[in-house]
PDB file of N, CA and C in Angstrom:
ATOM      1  N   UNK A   1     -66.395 -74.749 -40.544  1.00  0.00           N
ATOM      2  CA  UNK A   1     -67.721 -74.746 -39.950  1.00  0.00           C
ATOM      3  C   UNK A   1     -67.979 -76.094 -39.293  1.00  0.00           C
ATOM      4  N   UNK A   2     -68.731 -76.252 -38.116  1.00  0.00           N
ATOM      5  CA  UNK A   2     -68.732 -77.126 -37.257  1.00  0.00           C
ATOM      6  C   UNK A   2     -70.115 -78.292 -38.296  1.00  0.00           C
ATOM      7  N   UNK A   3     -69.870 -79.605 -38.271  1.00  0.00           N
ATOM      8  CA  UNK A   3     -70.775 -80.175 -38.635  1.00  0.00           C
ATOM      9  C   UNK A   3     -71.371 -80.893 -37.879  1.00  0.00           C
ATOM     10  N   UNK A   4     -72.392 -81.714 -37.829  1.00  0.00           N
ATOM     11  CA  UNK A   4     -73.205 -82.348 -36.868  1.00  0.00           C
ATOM     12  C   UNK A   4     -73.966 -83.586 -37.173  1.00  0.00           C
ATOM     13  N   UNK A   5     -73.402 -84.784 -36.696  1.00  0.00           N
ATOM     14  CA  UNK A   5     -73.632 -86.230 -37.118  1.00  0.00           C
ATOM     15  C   UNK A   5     -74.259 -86.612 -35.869  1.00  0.00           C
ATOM     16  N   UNK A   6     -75.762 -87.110 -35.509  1.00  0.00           N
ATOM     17  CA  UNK A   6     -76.456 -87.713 -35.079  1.00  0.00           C
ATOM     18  C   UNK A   6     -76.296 -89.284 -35.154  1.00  0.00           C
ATOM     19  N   UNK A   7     -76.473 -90.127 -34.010  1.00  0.00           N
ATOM     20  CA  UNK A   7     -76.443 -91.568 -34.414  1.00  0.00           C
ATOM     21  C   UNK A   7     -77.248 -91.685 -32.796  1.00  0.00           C
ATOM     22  N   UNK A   8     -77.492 -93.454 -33.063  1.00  0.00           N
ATOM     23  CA  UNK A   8     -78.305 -93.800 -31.808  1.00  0.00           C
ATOM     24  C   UNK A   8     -79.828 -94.208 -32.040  1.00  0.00           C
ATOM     25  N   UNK A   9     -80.293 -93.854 -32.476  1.00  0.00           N
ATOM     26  CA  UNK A   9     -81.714 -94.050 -32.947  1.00  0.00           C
ATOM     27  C   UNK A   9     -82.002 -95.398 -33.170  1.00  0.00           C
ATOM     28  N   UNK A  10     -83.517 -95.611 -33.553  1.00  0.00           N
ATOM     29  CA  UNK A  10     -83.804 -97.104 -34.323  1.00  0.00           C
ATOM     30  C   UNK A  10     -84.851 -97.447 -33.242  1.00  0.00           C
ATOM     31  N   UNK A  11     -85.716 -98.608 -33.126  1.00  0.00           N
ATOM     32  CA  UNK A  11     -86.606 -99.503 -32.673  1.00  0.00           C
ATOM     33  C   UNK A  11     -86.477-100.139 -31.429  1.00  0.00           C
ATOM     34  N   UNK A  12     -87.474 -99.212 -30.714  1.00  0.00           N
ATOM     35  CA  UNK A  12     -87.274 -99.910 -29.239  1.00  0.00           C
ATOM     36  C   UNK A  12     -89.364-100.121 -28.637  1.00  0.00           C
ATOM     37  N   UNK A  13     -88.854-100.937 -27.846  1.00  0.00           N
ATOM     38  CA  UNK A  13     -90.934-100.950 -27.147  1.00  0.00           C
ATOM     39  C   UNK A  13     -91.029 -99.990 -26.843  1.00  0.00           C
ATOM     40  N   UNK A  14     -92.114 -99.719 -26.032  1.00  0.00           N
ATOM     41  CA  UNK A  14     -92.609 -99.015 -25.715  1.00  0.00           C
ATOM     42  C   UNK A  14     -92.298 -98.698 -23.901  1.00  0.00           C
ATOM     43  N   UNK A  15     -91.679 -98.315 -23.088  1.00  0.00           N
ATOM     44  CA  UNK A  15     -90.987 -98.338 -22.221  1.00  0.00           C
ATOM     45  C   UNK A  15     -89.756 -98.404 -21.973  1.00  0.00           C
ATOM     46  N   UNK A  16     -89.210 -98.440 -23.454  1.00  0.00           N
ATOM     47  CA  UNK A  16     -87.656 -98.670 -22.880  1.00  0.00           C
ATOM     48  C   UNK A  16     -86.455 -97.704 -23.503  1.00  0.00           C
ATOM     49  N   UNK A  17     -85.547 -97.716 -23.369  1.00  0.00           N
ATOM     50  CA  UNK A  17     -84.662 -96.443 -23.414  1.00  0.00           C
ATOM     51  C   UNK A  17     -83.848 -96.431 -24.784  1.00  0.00           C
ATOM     52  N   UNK A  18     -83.079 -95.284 -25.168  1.00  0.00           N
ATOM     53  CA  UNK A  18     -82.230 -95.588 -26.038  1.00  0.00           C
ATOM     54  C   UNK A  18     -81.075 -93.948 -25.632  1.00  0.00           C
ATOM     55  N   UNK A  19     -80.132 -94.061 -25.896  1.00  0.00           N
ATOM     56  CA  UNK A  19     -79.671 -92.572 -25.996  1.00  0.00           C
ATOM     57  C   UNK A  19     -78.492 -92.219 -27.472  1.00  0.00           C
ATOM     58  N   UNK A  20     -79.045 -91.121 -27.737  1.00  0.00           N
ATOM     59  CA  UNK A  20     -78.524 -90.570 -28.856  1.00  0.00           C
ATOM     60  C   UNK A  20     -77.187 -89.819 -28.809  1.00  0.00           C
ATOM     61  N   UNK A  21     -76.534 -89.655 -29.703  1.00  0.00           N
ATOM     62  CA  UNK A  21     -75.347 -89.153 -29.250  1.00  0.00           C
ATOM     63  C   UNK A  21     -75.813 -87.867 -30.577  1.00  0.00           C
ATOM     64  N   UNK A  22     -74.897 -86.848 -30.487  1.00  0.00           N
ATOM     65  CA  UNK A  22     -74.137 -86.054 -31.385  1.00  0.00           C
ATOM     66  C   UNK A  22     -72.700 -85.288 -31.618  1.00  0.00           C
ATOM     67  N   UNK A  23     -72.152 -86.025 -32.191  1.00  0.00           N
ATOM     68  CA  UNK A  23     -70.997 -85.502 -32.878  1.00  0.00           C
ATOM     69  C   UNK A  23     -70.862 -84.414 -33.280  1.00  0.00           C
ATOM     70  N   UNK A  24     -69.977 -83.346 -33.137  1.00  0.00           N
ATOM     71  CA  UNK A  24     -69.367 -82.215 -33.797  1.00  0.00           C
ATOM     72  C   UNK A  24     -68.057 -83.039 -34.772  1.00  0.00           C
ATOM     73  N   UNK A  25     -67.729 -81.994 -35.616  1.00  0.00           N
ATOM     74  CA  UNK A  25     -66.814 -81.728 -36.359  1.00  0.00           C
ATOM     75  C   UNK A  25     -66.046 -81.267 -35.620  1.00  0.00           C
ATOM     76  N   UNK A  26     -66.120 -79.890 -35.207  1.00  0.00           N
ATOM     77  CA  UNK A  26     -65.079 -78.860 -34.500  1.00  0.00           C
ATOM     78  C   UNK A  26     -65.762 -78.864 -32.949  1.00  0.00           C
ATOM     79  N   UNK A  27     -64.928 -78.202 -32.461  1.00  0.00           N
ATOM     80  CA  UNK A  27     -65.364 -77.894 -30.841  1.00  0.00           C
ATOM     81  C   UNK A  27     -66.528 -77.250 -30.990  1.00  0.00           C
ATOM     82  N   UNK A  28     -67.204 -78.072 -29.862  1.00  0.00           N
ATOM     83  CA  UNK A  28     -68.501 -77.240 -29.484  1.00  0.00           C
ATOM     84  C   UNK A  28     -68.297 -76.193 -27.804  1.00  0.00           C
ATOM     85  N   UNK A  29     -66.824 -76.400 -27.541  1.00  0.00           N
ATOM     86  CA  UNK A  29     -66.371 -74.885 -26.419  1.00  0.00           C
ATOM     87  C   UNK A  29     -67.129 -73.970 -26.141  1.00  0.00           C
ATOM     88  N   UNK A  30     -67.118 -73.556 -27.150  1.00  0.00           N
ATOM     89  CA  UNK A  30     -67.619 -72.252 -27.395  1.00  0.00           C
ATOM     90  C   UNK A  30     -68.927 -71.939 -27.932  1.00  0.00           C
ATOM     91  N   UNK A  31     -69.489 -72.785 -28.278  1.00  0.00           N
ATOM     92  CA  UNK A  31     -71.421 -72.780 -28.516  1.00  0.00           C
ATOM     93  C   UNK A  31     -71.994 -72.972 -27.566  1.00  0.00           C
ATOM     94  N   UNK A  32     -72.869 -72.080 -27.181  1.00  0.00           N
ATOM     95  CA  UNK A  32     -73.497 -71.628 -25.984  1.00  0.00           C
ATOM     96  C   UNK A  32     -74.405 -72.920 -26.172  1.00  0.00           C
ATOM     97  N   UNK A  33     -75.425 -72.942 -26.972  1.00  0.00           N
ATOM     98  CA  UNK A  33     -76.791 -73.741 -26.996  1.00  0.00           C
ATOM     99  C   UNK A  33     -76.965 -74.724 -28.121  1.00  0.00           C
ATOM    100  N   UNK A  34     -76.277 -75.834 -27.322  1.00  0.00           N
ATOM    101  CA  UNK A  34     -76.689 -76.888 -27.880  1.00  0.00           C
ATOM    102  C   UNK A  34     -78.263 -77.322 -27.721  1.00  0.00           C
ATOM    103  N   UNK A  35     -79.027 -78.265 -28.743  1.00  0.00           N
ATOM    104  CA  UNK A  35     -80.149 -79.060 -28.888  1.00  0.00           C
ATOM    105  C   UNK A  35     -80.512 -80.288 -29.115  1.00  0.00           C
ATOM    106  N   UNK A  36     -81.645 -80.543 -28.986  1.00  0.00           N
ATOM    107  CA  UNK A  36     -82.143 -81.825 -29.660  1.00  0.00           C
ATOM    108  C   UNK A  36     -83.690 -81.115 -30.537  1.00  0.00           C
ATOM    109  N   UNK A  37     -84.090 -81.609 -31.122  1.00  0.00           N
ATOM    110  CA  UNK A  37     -85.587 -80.881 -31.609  1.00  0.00           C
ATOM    111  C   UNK A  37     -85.545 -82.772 -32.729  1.00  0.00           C
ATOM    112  N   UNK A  38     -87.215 -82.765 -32.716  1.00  0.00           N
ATOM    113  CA  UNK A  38     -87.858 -83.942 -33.284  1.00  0.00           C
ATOM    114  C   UNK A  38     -88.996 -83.184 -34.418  1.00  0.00           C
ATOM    115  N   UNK A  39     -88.595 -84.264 -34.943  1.00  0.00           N
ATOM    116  CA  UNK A  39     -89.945 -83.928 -36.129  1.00  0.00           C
ATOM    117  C   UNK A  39     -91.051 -84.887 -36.652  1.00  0.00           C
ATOM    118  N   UNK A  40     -91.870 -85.681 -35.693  1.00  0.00           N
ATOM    119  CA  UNK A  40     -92.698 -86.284 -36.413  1.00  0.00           C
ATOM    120  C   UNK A  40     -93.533 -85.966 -37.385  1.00  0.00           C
ATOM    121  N   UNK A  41     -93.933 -87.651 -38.306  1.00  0.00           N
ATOM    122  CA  UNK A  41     -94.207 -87.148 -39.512  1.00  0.00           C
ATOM    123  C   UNK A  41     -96.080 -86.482 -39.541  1.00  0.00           C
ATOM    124  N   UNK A  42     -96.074 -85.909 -40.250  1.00  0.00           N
ATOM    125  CA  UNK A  42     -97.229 -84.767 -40.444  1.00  0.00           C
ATOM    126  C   UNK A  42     -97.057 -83.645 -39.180  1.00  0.00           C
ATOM    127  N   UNK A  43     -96.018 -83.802 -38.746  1.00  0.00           N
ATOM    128  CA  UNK A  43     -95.783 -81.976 -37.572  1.00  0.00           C
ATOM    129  C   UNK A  43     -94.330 -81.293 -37.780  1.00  0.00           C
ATOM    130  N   UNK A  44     -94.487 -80.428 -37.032  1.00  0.00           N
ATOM    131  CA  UNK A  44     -93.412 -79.407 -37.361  1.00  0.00           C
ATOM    132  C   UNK A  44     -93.107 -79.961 -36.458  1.00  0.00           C
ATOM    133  N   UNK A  45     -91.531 -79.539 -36.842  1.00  0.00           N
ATOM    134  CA  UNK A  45     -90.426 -79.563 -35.835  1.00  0.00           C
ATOM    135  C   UNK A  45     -90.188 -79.140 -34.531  1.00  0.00           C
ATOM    136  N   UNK A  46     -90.019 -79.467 -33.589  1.00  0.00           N
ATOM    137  CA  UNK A  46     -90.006 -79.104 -32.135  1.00  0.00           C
ATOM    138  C   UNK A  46     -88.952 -79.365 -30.995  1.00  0.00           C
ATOM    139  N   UNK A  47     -88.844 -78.670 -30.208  1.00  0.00           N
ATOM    140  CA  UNK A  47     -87.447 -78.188 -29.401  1.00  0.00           C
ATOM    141  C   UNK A  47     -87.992 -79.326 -28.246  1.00  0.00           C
ATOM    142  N   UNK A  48     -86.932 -80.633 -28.167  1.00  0.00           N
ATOM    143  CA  UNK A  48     -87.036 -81.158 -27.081  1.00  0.00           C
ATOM    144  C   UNK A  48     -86.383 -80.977 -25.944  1.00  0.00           C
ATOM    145  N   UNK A  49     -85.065 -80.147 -25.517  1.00  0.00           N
ATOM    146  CA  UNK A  49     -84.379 -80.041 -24.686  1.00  0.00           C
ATOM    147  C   UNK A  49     -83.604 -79.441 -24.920  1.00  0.00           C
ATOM    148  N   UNK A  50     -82.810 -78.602 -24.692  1.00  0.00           N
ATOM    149  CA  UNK A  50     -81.558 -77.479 -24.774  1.00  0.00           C
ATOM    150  C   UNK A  50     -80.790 -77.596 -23.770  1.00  0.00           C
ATOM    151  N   UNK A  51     -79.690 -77.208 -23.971  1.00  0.00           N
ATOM    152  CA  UNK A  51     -78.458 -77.037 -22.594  1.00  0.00           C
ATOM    153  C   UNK A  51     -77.376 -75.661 -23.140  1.00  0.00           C
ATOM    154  N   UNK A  52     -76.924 -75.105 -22.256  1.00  0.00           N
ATOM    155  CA  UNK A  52     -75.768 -74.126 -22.734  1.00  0.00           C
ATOM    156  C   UNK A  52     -74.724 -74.799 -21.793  1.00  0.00           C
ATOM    157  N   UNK A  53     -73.525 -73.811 -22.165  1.00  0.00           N
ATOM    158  CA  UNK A  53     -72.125 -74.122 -21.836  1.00  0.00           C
ATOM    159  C   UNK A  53     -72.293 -74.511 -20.261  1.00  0.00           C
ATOM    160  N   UNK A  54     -72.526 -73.663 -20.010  1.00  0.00           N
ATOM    161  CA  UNK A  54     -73.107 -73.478 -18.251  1.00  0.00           C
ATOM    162  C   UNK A  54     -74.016 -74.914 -17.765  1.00  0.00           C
ATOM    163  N   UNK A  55     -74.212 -75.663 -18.672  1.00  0.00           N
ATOM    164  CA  UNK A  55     -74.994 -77.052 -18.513  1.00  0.00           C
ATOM    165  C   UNK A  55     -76.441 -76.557 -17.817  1.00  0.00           C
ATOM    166  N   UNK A  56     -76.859 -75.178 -17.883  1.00  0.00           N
ATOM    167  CA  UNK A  56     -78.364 -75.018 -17.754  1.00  0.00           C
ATOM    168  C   UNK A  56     -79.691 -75.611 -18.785  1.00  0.00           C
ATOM    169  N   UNK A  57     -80.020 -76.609 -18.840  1.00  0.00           N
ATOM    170  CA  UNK A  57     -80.860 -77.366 -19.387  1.00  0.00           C
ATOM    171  C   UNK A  57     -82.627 -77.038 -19.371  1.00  0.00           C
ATOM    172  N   UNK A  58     -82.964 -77.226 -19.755  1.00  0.00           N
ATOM    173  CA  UNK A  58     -84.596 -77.094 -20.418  1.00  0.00           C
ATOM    174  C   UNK A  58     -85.088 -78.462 -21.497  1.00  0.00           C
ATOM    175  N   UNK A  59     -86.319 -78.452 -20.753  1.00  0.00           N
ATOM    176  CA  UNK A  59     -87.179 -79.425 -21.533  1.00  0.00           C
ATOM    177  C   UNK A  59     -88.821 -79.194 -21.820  1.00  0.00           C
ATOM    178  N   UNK A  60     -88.915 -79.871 -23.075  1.00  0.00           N
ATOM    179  CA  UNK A  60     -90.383 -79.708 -23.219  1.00  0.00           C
ATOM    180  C   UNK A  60     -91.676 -80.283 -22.647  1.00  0.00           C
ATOM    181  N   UNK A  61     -91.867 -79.725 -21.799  1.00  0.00           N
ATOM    182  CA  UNK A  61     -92.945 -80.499 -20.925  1.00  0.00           C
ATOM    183  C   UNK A  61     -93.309 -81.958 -21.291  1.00  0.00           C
ATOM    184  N   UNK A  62     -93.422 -82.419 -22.899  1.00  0.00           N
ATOM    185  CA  UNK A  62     -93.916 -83.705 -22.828  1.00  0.00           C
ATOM    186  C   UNK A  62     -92.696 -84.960 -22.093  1.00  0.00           C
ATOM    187  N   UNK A  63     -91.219 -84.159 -22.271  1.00  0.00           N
ATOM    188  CA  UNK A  63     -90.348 -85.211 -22.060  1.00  0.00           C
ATOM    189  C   UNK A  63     -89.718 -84.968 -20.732  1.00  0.00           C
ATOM    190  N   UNK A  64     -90.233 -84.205 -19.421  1.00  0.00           N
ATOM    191  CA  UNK A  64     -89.839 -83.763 -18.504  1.00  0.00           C
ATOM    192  C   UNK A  64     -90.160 -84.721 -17.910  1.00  0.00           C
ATOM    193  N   UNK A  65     -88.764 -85.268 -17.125  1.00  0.00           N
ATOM    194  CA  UNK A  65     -88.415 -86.453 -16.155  1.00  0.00           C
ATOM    195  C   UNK A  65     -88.313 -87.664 -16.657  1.00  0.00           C
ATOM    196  N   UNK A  66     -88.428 -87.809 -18.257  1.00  0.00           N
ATOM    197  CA  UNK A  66     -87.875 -88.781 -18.838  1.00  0.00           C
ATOM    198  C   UNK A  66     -86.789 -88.728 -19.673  1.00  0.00           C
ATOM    199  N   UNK A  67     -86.406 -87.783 -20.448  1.00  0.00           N
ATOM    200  CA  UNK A  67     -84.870 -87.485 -21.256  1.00  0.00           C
ATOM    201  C   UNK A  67     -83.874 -86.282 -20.489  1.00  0.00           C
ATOM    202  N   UNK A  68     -82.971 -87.184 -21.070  1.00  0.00           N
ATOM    203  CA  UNK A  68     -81.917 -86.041 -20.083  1.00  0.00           C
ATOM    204  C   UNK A  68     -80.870 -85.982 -20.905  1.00  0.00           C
ATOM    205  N   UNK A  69     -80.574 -84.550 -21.594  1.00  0.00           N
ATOM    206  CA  UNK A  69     -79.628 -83.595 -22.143  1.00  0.00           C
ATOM    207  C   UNK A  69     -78.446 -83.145 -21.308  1.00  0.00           C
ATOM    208  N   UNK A  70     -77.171 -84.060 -22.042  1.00  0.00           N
ATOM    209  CA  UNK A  70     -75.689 -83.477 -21.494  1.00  0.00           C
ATOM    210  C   UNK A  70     -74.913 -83.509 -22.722  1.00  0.00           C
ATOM    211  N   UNK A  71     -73.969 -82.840 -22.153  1.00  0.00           N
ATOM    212  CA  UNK A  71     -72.748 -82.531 -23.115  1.00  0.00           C
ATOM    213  C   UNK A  71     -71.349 -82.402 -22.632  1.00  0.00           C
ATOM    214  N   UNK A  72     -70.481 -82.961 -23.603  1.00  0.00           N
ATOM    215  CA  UNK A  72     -68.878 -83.400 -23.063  1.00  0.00           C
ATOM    216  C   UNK A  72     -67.847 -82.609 -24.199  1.00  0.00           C
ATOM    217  N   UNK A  73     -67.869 -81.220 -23.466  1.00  0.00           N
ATOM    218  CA  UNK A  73     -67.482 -80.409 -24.348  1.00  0.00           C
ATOM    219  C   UNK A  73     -65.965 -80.599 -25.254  1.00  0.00           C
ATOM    220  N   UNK A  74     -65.017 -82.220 -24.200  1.00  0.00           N
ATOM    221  CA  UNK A  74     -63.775 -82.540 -24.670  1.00  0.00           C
ATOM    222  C   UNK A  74     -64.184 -83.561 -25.656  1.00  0.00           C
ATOM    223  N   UNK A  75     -65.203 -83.770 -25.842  1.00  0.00           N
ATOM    224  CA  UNK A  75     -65.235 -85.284 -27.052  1.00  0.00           C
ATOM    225  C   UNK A  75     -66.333 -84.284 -28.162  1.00  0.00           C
ATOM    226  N   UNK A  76     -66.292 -83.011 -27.668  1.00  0.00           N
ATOM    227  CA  UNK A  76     -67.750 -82.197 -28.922  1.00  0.00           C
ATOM    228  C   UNK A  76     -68.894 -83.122 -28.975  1.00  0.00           C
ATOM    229  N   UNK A  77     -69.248 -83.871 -28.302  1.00  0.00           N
ATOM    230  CA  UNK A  77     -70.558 -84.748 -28.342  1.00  0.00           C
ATOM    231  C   UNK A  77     -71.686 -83.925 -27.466  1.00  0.00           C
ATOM    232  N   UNK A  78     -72.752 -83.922 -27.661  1.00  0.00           N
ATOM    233  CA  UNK A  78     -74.073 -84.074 -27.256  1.00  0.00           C
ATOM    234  C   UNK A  78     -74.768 -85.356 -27.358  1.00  0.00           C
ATOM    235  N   UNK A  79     -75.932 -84.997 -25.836  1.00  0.00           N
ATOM    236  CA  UNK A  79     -76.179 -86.711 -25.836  1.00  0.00           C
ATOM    237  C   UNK A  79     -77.516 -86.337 -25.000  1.00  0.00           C
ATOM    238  N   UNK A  80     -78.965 -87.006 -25.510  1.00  0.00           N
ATOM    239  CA  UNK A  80     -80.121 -87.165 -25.089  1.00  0.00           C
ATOM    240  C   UNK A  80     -80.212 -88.728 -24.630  1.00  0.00           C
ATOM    241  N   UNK A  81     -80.673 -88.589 -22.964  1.00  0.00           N
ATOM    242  CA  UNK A  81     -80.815 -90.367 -22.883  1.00  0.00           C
ATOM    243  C   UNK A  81     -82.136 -89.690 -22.492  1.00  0.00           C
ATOM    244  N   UNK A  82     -82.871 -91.342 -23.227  1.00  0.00           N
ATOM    245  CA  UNK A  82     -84.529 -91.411 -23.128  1.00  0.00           C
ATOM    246  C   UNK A  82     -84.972 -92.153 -22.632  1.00  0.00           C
ATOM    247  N   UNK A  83     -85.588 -92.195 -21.412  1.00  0.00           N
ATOM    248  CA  UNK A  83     -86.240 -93.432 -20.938  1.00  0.00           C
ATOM    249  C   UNK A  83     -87.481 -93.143 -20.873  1.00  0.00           C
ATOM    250  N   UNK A  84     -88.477 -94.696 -20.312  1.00  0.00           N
ATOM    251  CA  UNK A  84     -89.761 -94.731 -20.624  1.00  0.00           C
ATOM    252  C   UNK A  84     -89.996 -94.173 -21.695  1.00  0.00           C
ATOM    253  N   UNK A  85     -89.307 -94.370 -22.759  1.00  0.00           N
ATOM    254  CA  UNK A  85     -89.825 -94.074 -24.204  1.00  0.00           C
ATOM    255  C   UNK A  85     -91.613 -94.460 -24.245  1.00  0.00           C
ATOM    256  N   UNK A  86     -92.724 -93.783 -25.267  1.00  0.00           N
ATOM    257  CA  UNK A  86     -93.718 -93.631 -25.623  1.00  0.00           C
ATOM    258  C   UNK A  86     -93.555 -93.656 -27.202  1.00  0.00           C
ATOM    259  N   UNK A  87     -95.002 -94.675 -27.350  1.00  0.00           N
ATOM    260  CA  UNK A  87     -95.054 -94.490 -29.313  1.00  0.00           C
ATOM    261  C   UNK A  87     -95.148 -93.353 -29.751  1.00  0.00           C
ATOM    262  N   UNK A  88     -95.498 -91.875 -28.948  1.00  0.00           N
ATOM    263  CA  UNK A  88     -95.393 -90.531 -29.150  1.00  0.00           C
ATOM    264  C   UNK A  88     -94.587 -89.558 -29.463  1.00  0.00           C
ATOM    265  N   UNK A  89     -93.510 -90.694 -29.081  1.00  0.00           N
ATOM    266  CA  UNK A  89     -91.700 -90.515 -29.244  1.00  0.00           C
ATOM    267  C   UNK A  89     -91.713 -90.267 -30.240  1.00  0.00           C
ATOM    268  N   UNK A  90     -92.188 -91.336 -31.173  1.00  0.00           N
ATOM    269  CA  UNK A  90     -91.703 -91.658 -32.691  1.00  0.00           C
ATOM    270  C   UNK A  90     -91.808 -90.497 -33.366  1.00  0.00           C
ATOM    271  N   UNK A  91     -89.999 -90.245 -34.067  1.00  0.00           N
ATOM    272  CA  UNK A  91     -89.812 -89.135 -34.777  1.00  0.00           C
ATOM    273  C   UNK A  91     -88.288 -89.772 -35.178  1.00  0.00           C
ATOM    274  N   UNK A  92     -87.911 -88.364 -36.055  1.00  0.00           N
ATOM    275  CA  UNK A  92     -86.859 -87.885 -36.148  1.00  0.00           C
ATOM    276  C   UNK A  92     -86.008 -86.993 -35.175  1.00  0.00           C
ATOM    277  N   UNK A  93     -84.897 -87.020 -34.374  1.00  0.00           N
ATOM    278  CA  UNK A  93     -84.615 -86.453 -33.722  1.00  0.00           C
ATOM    279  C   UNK A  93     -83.111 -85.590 -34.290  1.00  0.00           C
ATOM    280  N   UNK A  94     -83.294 -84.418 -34.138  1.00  0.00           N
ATOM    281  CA  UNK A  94     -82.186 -83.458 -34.516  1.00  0.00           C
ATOM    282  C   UNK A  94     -81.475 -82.734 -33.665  1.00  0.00           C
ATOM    283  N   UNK A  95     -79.679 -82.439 -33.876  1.00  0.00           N
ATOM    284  CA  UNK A  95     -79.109 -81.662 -33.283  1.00  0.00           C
ATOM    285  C   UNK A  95     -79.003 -80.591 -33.652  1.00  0.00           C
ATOM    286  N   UNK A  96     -78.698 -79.831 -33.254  1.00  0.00           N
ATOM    287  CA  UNK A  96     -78.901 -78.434 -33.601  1.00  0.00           C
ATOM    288  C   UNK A  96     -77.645 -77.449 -32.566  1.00  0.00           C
ATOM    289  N   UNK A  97     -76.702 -76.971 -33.089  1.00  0.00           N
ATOM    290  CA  UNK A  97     -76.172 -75.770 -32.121  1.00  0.00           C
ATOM    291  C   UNK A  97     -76.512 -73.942 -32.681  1.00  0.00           C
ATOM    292  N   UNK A  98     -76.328 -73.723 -31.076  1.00  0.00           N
ATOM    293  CA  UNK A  98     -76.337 -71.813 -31.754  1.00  0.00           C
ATOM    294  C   UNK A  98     -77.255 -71.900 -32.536  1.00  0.00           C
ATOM    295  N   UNK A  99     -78.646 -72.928 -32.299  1.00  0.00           N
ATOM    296  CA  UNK A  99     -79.808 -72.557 -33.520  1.00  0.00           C
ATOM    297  C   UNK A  99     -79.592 -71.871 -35.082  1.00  0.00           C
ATOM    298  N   UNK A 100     -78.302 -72.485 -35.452  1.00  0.00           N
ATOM    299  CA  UNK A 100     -77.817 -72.084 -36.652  1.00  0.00           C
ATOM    300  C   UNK A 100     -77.363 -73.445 -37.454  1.00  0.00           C
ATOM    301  N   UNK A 101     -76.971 -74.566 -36.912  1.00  0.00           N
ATOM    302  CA  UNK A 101     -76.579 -75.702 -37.633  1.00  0.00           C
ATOM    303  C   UNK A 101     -77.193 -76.903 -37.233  1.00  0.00           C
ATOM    304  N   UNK A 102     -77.254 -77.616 -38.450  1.00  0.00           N
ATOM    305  CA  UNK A 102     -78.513 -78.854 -37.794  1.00  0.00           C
ATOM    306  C   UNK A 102     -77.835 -80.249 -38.594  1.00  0.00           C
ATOM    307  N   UNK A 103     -77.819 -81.227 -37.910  1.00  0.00           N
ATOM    308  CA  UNK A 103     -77.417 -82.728 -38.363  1.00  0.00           C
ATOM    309  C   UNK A 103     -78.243 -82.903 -39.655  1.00  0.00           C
ATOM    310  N   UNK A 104     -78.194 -83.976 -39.771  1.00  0.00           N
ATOM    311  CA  UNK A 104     -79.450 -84.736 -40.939  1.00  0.00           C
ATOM    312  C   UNK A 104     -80.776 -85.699 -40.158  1.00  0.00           C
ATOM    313  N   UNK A 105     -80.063 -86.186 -38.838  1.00  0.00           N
ATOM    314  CA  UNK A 105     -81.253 -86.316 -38.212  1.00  0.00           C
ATOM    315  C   UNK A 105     -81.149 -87.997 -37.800  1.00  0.00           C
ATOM    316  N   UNK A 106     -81.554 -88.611 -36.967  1.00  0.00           N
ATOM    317  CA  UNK A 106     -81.497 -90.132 -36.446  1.00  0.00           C
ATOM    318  C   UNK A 106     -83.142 -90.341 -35.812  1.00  0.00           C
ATOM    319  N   UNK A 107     -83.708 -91.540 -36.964  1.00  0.00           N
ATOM    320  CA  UNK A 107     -84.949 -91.440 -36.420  1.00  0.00           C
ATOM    321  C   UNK A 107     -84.717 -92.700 -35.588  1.00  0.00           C
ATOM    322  N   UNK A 108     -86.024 -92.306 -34.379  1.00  0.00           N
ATOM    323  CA  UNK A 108     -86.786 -93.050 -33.655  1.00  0.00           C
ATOM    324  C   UNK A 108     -87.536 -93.409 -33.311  1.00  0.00           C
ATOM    325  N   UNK A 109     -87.532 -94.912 -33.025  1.00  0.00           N
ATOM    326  CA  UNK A 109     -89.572 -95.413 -33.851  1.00  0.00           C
ATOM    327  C   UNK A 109     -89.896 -96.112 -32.642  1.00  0.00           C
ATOM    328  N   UNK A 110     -90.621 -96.164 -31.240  1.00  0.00           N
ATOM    329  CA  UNK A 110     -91.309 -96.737 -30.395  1.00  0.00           C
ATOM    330  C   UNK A 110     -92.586 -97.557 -30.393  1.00  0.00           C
ATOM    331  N   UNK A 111     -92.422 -98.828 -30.335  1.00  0.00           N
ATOM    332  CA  UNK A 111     -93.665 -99.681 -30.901  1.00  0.00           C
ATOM    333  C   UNK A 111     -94.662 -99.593 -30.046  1.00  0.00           C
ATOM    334  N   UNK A 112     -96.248 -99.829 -29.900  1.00  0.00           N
ATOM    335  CA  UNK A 112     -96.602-100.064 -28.433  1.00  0.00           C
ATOM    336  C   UNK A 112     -96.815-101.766 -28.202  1.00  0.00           C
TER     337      UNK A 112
END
């Protein structure tokens, strides 16, 4: 079973970038829909961006035209770069494939 290690995260101002990576275990080839989803604290969890094999991408209106979701299906990585980060940012950010397997999570904390 494919596992999923998040890294990248940590303390940045308020304007400035960071990008996250995610690691597979096994090939992600063949998983249609990769993710990112965040969880700040006191909210539910939420879908920041998706991509499938086909590199057709989606985002959640709050982060549209500032994060950008790719994937390098020969290294099994997924990767969110964030710019103009916002203290609104601040969360936990999760990978997720085939909406069936999920990392442990890499938080990120935006100061203002």
């Amino acid at each position: 079973q494919v596992q999923l290690v998040e890294s990248g995260g940590g303390l940045v101002q308020a304007g400035g970038s960071l990008r996250l990576s995610c690691a597979a275990s096994g090939s992600i080839f063949s998983i249609n829909a990769m993710a990112w989803y965040r969880q700040a604290p006191g909210k539910q969890r939420e879908l920041v961006a998706s991509i499938t094999r086909g590199d057709s991408t989606m985002y959640a209106d709050s982060v549209k035209g500032r994060f950008t979701i790719s994937r390098d299906n020969a290294k099994s990585t997924v990767y969110l770069q964030m710019n103009s980060l916002k203290p609104e940012d601040t969360a936990v950010y999760y990978c997720n494939a085939a909406n069936l397997l999920w990392g442990e999570g890499t938080l990120v904390t935006v100061s203002s």
